[in-house]
Protein backbone atom coordinates (compact mmCIF):
# COMPACT_ATOMS: atom_id res chain seq x y z
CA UNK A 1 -16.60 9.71 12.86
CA UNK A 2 -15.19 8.64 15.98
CA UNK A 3 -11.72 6.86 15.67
CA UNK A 4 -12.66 3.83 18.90
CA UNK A 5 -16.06 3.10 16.48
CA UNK A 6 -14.31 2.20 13.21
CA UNK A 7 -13.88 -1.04 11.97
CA UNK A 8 -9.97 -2.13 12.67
CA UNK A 9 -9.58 -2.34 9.03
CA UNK A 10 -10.29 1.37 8.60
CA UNK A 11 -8.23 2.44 12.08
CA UNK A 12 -4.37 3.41 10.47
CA UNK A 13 -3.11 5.84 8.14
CA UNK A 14 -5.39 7.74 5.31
CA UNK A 15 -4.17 4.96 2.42
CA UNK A 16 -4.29 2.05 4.26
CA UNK A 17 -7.99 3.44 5.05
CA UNK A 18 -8.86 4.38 1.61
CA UNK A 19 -7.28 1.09 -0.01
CA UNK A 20 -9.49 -0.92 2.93
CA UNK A 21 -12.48 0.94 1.49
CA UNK A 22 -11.72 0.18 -2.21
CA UNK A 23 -11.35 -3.87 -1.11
CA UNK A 24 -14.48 -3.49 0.52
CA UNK A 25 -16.32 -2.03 -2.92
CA UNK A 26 -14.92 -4.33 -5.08
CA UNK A 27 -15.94 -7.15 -2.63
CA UNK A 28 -19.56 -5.49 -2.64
CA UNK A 29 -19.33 -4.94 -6.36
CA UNK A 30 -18.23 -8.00 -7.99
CA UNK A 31 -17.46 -7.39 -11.53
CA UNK A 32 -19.57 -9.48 -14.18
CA UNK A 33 -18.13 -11.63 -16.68
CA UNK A 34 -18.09 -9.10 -19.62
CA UNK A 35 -18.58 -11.25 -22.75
CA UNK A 36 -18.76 -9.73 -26.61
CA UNK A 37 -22.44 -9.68 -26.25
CA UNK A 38 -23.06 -7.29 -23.47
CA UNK A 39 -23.85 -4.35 -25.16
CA UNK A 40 -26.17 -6.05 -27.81
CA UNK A 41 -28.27 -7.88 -24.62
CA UNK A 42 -27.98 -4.47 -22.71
CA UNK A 43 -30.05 -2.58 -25.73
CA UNK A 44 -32.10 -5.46 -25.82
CA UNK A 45 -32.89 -5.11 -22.52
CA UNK A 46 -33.51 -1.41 -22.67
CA UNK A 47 -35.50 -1.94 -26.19
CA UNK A 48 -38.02 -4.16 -24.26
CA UNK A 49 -38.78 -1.92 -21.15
CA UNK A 50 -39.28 0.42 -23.81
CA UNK A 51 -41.30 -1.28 -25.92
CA UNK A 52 -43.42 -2.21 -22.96
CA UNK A 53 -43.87 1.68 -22.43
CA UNK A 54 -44.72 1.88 -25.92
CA UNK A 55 -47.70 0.21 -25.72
CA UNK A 56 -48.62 1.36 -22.90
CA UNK A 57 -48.31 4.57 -24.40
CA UNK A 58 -50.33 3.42 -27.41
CA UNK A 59 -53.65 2.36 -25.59
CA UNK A 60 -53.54 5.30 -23.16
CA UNK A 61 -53.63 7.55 -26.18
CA UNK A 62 -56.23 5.31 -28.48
CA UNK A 63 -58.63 5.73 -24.98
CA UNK A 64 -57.79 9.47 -24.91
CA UNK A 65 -58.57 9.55 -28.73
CA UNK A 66 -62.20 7.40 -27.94
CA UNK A 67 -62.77 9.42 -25.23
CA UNK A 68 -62.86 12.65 -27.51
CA UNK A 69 -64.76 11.55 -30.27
CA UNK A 70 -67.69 9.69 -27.96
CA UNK A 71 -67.78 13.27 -26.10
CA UNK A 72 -67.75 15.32 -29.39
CA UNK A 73 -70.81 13.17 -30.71
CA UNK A 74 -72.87 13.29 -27.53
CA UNK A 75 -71.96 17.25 -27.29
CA UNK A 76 -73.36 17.18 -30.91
CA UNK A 77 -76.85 15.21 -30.00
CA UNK A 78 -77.26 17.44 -27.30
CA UNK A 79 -77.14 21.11 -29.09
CA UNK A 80 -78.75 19.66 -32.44
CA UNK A 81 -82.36 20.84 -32.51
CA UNK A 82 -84.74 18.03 -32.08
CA UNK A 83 -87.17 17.55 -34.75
CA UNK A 84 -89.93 15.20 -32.89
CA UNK A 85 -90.75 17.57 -29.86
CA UNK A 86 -93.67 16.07 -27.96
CA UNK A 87 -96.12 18.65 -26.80
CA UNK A 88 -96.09 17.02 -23.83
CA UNK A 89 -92.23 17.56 -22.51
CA UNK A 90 -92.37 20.88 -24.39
CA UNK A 91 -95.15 22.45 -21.87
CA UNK A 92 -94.27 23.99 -18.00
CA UNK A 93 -95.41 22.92 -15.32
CA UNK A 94 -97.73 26.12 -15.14
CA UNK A 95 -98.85 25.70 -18.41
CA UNK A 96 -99.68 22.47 -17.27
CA UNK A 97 -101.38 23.42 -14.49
CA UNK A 98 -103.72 26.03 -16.52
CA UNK A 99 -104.84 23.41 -19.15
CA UNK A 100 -105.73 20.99 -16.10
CA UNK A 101 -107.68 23.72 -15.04
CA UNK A 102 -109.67 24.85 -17.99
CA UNK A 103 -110.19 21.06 -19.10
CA UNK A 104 -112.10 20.80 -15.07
CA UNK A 105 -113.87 24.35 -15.92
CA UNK A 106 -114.85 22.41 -19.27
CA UNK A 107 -116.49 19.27 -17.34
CA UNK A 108 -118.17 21.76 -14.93
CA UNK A 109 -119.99 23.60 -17.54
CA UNK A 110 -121.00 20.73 -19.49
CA UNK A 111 -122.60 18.32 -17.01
CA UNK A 112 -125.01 15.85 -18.65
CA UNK A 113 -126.75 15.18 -15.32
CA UNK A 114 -127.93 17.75 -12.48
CA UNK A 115 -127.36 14.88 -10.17
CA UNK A 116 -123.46 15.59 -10.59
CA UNK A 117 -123.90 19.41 -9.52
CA UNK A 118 -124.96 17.79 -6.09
CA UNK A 119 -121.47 15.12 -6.22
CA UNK A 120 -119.25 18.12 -6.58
């Protein structure tokens, strides 16, 4: 640092700067009143942001633990065979499609009036 930018306080011999920068710490760093409780409301302190993370803790891992179960029952609905299989949903779309077909063929061959030949 350039001697002509320090603080006049700081501009003399090596101790007189180093004792000008312990005033100026102390100054900056007033000591508290230290009273026979300090350690027991330091823990106290520390105990309670603690706790607080605690809980935290606690809920995060109950919705981790609800989480895993929901997911293990639905994983277990989904591969269990099902037992009431409508025809309906069990059928392609081509399959579908063929039993459209013959049920038209059906009608076709089984008209109650020759008027309906002429309609078609």
């Amino acid at each position: 640092m350039n001697e002509s930018r320090m603080l006049p306080e700081f501009q003399g011999g090596d101790d007189e700067r180093l004792n000008a920068l312990f005033r100026a710490y102390s100054v900056a760093c007033e000591p508290r009143d230290v009273s026979p409780n300090f350690m027991p409301e330091l823990w106290q302190k520390i105990e309670k942001v603690q706790g607080a993370t605690f809980s935290f803790r606690r809920i995060a891992r109950g919705f981790v633990t609800a989480a895993a179960g929901l997911s293990l029952v639905l994983a277990s609905i989904a591969f269990l065979p099902s037992y009431h299989v409508s025809p309906i949903y069990s059928t392609t779309y081509v399959e579908s499609l063929a039993a459209h077909a013959d049920a038209d063929a059906v009608d076709l061959i089984h008209l109650d009036n020759p008027e309906d030949v002429e309609e078609i």
